[in-house]
PDB file of N, CA and C in Angstrom:
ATOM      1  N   UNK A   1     115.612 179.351 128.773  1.00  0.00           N
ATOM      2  CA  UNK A   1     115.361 179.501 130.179  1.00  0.00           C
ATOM      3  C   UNK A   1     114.295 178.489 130.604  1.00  0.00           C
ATOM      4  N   UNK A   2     114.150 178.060 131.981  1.00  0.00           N
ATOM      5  CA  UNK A   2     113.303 177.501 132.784  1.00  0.00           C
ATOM      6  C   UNK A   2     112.323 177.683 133.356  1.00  0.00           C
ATOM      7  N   UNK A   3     111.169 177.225 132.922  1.00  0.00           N
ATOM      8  CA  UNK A   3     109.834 178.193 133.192  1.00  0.00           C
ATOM      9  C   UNK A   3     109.389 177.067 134.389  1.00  0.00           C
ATOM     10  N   UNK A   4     108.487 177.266 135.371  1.00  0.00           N
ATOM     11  CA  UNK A   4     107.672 176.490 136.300  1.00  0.00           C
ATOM     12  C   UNK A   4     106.160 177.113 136.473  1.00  0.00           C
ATOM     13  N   UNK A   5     104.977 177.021 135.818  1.00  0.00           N
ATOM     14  CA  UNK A   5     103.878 177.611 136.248  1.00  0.00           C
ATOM     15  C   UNK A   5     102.657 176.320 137.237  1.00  0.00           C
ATOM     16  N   UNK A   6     102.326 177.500 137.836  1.00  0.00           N
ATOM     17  CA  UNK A   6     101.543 175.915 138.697  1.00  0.00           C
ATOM     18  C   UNK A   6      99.902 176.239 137.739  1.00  0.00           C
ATOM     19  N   UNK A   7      99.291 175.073 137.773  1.00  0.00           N
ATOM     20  CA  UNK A   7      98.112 175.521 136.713  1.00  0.00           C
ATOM     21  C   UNK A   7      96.790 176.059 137.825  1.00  0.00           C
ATOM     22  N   UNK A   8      95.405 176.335 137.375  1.00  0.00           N
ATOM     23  CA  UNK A   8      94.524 176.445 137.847  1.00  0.00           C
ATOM     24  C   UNK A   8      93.654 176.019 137.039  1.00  0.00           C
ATOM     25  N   UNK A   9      92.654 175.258 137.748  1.00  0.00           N
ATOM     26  CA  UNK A   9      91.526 174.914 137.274  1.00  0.00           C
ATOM     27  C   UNK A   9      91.509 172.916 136.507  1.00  0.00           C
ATOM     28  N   UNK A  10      92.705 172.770 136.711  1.00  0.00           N
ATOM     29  CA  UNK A  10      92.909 171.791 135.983  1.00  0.00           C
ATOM     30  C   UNK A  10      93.214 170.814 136.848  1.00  0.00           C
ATOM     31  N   UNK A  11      93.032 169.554 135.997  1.00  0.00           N
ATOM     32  CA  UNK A  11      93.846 167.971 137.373  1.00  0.00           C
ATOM     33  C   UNK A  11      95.028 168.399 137.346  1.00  0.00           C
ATOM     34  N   UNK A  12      95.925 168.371 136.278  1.00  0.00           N
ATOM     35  CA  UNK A  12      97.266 168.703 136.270  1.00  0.00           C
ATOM     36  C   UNK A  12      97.917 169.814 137.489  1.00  0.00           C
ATOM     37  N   UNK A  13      98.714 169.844 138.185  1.00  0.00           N
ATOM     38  CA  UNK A  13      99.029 170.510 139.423  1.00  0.00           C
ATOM     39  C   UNK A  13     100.452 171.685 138.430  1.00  0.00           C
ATOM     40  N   UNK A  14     100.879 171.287 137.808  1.00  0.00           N
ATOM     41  CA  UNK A  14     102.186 172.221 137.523  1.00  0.00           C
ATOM     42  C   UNK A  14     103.058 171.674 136.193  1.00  0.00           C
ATOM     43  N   UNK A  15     103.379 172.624 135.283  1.00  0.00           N
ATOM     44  CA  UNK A  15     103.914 172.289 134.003  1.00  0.00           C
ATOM     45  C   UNK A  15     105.179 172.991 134.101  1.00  0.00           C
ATOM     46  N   UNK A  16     106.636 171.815 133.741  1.00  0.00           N
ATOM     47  CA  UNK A  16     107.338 172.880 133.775  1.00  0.00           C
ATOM     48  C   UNK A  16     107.995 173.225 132.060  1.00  0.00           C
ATOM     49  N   UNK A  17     108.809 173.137 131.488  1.00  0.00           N
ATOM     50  CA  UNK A  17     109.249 173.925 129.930  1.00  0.00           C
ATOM     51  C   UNK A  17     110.682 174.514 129.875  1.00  0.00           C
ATOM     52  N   UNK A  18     111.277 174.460 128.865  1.00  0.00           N
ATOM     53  CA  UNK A  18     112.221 174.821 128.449  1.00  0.00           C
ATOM     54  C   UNK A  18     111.904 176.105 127.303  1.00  0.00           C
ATOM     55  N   UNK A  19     112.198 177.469 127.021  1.00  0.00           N
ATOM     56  CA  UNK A  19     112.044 178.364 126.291  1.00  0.00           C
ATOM     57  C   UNK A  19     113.390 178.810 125.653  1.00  0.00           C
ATOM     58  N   UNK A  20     113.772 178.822 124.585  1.00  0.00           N
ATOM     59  CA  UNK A  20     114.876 179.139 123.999  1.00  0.00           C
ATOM     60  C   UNK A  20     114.856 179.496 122.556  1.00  0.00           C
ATOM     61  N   UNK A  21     115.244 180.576 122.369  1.00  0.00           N
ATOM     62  CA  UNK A  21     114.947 181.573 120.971  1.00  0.00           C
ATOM     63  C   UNK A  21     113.776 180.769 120.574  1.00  0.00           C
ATOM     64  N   UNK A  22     112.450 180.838 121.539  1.00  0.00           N
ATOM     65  CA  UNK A  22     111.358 180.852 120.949  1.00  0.00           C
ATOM     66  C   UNK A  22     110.804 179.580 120.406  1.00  0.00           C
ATOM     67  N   UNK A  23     111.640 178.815 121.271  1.00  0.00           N
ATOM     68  CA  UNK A  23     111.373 177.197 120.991  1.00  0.00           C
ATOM     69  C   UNK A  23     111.286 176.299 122.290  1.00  0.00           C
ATOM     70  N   UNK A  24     110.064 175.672 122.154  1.00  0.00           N
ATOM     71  CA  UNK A  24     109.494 174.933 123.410  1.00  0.00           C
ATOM     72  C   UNK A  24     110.657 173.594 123.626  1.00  0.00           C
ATOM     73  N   UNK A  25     110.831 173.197 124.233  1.00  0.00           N
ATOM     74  CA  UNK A  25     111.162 171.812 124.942  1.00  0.00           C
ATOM     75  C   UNK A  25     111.035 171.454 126.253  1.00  0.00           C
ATOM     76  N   UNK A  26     111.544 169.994 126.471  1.00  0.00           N
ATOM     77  CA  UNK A  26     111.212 169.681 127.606  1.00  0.00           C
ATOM     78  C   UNK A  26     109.740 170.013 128.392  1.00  0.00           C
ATOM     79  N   UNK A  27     108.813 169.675 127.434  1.00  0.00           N
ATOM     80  CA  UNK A  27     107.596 170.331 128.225  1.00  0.00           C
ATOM     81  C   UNK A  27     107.503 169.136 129.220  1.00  0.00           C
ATOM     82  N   UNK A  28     107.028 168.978 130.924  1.00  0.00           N
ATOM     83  CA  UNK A  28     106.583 167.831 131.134  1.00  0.00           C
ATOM     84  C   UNK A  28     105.104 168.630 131.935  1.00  0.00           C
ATOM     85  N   UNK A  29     104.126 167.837 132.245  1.00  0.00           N
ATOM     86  CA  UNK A  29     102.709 167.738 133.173  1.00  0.00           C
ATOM     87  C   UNK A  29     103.241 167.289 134.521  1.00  0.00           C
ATOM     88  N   UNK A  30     102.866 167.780 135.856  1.00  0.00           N
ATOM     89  CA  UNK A  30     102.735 166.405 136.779  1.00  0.00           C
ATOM     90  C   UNK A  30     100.769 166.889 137.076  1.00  0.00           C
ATOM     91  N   UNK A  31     101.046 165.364 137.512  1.00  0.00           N
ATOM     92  CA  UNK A  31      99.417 165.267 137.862  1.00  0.00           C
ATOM     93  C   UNK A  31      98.648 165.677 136.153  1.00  0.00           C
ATOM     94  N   UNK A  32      97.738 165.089 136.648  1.00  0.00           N
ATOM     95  CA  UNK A  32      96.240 165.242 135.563  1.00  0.00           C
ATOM     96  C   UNK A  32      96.377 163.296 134.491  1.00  0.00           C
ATOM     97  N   UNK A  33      96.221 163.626 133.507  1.00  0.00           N
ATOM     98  CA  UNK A  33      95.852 162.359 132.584  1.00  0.00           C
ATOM     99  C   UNK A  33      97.501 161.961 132.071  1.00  0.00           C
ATOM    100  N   UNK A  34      98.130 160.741 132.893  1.00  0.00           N
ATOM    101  CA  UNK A  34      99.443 160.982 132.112  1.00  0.00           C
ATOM    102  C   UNK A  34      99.629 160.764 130.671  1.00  0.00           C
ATOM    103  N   UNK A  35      98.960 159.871 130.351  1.00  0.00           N
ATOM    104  CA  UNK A  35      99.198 159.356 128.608  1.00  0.00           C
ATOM    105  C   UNK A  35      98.496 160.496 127.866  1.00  0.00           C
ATOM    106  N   UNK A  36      97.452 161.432 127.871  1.00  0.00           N
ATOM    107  CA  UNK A  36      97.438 162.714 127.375  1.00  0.00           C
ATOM    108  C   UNK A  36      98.277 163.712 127.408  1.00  0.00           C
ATOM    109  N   UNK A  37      99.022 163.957 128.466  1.00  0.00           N
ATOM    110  CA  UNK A  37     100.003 164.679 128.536  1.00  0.00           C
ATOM    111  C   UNK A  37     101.096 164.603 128.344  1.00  0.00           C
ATOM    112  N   UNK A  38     101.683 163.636 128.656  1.00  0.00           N
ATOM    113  CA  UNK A  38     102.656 162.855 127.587  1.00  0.00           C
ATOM    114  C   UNK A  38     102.815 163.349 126.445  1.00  0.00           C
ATOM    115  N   UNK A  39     101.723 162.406 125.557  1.00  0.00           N
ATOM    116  CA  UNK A  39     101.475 162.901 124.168  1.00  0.00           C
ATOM    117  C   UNK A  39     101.560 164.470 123.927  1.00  0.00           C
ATOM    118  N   UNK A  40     100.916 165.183 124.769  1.00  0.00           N
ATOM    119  CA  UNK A  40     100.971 166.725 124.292  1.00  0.00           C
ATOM    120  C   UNK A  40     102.244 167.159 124.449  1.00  0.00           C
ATOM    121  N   UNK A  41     103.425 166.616 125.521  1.00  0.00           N
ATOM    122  CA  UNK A  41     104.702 167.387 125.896  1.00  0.00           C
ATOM    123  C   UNK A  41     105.218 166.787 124.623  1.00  0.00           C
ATOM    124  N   UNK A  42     104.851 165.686 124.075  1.00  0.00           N
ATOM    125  CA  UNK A  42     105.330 164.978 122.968  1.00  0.00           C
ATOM    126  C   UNK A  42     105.439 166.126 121.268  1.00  0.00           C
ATOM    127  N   UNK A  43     104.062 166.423 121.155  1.00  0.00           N
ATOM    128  CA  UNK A  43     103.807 166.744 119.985  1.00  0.00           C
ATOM    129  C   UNK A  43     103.994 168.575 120.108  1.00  0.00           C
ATOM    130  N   UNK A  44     104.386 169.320 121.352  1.00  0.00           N
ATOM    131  CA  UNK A  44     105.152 170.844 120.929  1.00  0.00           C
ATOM    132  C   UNK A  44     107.026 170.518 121.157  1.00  0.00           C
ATOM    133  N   UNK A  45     107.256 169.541 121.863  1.00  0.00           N
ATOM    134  CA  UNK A  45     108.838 169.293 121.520  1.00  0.00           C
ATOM    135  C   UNK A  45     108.965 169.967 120.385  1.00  0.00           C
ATOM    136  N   UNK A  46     109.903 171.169 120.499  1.00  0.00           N
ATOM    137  CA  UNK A  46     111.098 171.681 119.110  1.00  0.00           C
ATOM    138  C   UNK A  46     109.904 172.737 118.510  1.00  0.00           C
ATOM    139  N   UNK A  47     108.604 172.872 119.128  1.00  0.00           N
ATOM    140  CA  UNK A  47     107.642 173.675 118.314  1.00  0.00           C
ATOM    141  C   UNK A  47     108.068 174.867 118.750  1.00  0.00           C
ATOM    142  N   UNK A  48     107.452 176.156 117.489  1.00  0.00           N
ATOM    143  CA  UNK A  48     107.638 177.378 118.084  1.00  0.00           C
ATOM    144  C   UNK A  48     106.651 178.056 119.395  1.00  0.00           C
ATOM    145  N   UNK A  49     107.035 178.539 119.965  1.00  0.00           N
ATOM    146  CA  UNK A  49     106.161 179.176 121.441  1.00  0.00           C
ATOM    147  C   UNK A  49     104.896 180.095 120.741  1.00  0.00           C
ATOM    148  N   UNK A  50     104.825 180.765 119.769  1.00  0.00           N
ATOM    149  CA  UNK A  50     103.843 181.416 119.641  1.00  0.00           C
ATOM    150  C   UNK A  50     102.749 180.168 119.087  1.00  0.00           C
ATOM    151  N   UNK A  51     103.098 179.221 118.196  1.00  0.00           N
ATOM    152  CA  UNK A  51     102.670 178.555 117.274  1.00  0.00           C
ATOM    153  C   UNK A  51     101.433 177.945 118.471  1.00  0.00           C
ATOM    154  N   UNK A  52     102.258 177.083 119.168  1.00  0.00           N
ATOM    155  CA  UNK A  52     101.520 176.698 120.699  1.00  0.00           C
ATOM    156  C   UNK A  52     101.011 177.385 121.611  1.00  0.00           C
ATOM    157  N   UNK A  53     100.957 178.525 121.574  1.00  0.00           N
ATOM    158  CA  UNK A  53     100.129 179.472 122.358  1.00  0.00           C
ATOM    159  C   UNK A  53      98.705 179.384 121.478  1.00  0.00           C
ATOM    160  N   UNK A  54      98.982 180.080 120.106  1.00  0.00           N
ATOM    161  CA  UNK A  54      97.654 179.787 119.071  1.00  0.00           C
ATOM    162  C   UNK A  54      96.845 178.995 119.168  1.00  0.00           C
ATOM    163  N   UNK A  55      97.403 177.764 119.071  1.00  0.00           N
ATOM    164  CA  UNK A  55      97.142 176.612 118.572  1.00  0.00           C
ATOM    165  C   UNK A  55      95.897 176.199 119.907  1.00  0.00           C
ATOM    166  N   UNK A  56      96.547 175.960 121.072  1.00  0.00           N
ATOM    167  CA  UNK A  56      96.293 175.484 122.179  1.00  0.00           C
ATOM    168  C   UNK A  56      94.977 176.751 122.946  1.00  0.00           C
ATOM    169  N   UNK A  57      95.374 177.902 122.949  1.00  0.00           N
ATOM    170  CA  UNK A  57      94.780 178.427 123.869  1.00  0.00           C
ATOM    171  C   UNK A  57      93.071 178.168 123.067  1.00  0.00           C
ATOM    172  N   UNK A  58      92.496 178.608 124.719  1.00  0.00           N
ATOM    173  CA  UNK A  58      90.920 178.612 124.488  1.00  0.00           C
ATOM    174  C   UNK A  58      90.122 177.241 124.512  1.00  0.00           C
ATOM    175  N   UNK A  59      91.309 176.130 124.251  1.00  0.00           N
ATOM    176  CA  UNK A  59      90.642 174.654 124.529  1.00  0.00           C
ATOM    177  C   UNK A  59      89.906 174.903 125.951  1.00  0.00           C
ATOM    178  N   UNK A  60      88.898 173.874 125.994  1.00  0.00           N
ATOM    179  CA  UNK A  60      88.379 173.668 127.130  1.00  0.00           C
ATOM    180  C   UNK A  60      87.929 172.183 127.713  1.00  0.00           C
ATOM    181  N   UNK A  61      88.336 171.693 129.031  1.00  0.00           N
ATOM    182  CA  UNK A  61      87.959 170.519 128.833  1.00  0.00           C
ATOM    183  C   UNK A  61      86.645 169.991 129.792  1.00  0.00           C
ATOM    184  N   UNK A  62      85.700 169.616 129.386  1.00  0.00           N
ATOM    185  CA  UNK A  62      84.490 169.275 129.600  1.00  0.00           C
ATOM    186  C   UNK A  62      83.753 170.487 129.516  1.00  0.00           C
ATOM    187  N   UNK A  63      83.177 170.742 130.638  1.00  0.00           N
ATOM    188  CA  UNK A  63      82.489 171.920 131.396  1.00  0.00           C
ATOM    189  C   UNK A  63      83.440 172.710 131.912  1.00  0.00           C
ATOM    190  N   UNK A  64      84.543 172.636 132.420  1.00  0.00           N
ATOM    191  CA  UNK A  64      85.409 173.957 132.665  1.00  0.00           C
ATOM    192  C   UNK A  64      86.124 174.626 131.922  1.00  0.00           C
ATOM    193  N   UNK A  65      85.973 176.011 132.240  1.00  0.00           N
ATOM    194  CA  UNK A  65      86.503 177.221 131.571  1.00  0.00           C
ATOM    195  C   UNK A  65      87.915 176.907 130.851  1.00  0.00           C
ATOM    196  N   UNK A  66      88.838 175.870 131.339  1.00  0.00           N
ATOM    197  CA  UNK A  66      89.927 176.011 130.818  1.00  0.00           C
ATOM    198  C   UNK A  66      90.457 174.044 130.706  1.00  0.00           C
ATOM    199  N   UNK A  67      92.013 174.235 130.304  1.00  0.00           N
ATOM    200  CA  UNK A  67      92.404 172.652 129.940  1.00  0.00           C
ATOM    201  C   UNK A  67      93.563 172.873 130.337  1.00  0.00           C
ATOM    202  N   UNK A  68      94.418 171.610 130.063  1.00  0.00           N
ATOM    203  CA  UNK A  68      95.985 171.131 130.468  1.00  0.00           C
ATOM    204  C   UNK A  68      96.244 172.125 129.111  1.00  0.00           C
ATOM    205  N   UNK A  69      96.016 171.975 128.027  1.00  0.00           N
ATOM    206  CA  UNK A  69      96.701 172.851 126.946  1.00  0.00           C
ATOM    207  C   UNK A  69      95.872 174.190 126.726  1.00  0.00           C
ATOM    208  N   UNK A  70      95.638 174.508 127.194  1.00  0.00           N
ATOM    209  CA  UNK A  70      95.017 175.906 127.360  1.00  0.00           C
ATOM    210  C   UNK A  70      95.826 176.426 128.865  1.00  0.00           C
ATOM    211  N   UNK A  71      96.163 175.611 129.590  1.00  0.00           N
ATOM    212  CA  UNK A  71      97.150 175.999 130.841  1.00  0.00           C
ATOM    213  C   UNK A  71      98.639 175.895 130.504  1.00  0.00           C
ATOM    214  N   UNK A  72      98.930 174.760 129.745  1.00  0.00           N
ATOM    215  CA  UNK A  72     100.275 175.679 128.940  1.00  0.00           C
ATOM    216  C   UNK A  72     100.518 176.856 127.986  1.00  0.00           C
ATOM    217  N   UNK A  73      99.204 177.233 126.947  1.00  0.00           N
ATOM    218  CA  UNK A  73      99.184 178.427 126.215  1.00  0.00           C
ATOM    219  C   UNK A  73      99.660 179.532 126.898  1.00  0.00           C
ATOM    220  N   UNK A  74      98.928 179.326 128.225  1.00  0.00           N
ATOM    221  CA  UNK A  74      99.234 180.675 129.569  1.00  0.00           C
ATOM    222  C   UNK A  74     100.466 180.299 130.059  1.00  0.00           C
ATOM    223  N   UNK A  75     101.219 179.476 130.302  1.00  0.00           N
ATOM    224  CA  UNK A  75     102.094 179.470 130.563  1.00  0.00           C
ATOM    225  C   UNK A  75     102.853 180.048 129.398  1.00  0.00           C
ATOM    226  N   UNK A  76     103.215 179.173 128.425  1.00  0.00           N
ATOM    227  CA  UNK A  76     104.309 180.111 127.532  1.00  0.00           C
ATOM    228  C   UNK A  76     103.962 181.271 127.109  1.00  0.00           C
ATOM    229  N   UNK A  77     102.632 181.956 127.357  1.00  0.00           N
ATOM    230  CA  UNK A  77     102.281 183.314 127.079  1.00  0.00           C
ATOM    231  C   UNK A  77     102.777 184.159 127.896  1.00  0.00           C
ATOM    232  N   UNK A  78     102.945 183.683 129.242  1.00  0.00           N
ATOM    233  CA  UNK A  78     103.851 184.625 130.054  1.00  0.00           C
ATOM    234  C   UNK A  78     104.903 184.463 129.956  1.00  0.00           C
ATOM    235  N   UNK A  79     105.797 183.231 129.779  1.00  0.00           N
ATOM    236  CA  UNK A  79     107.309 183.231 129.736  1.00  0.00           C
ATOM    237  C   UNK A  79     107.521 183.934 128.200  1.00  0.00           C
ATOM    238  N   UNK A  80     106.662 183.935 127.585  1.00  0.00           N
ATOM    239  CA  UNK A  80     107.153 185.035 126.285  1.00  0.00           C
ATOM    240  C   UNK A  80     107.495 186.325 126.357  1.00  0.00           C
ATOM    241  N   UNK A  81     105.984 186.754 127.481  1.00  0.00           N
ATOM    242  CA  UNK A  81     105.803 188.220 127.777  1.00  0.00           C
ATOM    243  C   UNK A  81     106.703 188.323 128.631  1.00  0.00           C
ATOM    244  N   UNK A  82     107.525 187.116 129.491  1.00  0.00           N
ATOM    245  CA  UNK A  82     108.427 187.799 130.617  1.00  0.00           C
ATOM    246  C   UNK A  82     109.852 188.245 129.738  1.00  0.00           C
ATOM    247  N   UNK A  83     110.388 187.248 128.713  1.00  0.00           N
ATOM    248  CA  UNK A  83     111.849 186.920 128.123  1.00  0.00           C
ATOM    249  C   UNK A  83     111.474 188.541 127.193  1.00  0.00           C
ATOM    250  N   UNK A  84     110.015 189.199 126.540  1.00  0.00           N
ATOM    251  CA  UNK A  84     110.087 190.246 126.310  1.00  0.00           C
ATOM    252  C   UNK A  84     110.442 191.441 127.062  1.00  0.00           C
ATOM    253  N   UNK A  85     110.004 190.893 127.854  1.00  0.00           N
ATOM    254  CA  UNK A  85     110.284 192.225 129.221  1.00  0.00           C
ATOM    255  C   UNK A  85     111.550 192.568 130.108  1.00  0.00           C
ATOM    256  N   UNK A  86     112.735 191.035 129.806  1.00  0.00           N
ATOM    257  CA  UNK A  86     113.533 191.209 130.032  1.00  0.00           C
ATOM    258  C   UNK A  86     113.713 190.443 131.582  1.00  0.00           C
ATOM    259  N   UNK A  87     112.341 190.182 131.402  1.00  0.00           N
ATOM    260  CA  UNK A  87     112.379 189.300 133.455  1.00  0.00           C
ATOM    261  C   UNK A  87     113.142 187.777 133.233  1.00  0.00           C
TER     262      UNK A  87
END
C-alpha cells in the first residue's frame, strides 16, 4: 500500500513509501537536504519496516527534537499500526 505522511518539525515537507508484507520501497523526501535524502530513500529500499523504524527513530538533527529519519520511523510506525488495524 501507499503511504503519504506530511512531516513536522523538519525542512523536509512530506515523505511518501511503498509498504508491502512489511517491506519498504519507493521511499522518496520532497523538500529538506536532497542528496541526504536520496541516500536515505536509497539505503531502506527492500528493507524491513520494523528494522527502519528501530534503526532510525529517536535521531535528532541539530538542536531539534526530531529528523528526516526519525520522521520516516513515524511514518512507517503508523502505516504498520494502520495495515495492523486493518485501516
Amino acid at each position: 500500500m501507499d503511504y503519504t505522511y506530511q512531516t513536522h518539525g523538519v525542512c523536509s515537507r512530506q515523505i511518501t513509501f511503498t509498504l508491502k508484507d512489511g517491506v519498504l520501497s519507493n521511499v522518496r523526501f520532497f523538500g529538506g537536504c536532497p542528496g541526504n535524502l536520496l541516500g536515505i530513500g536509497k539505503l531502506v529500499e527492500g528493507a524491513k519496516a520494523e528494522d527502519v523504524v528501530n534503526k532510525l527513530s529517536g535521531l535528532r538533527c541539530g538542536g531539534k527534537p526530531t529528523s528526516c529519519p526519525d520522521q520516516l520511523a513515524t511514518a512507517v510506525r503508523q502505516a504498520l499500526d494502520a495495515e495492523k488495524d486493518g485501516n
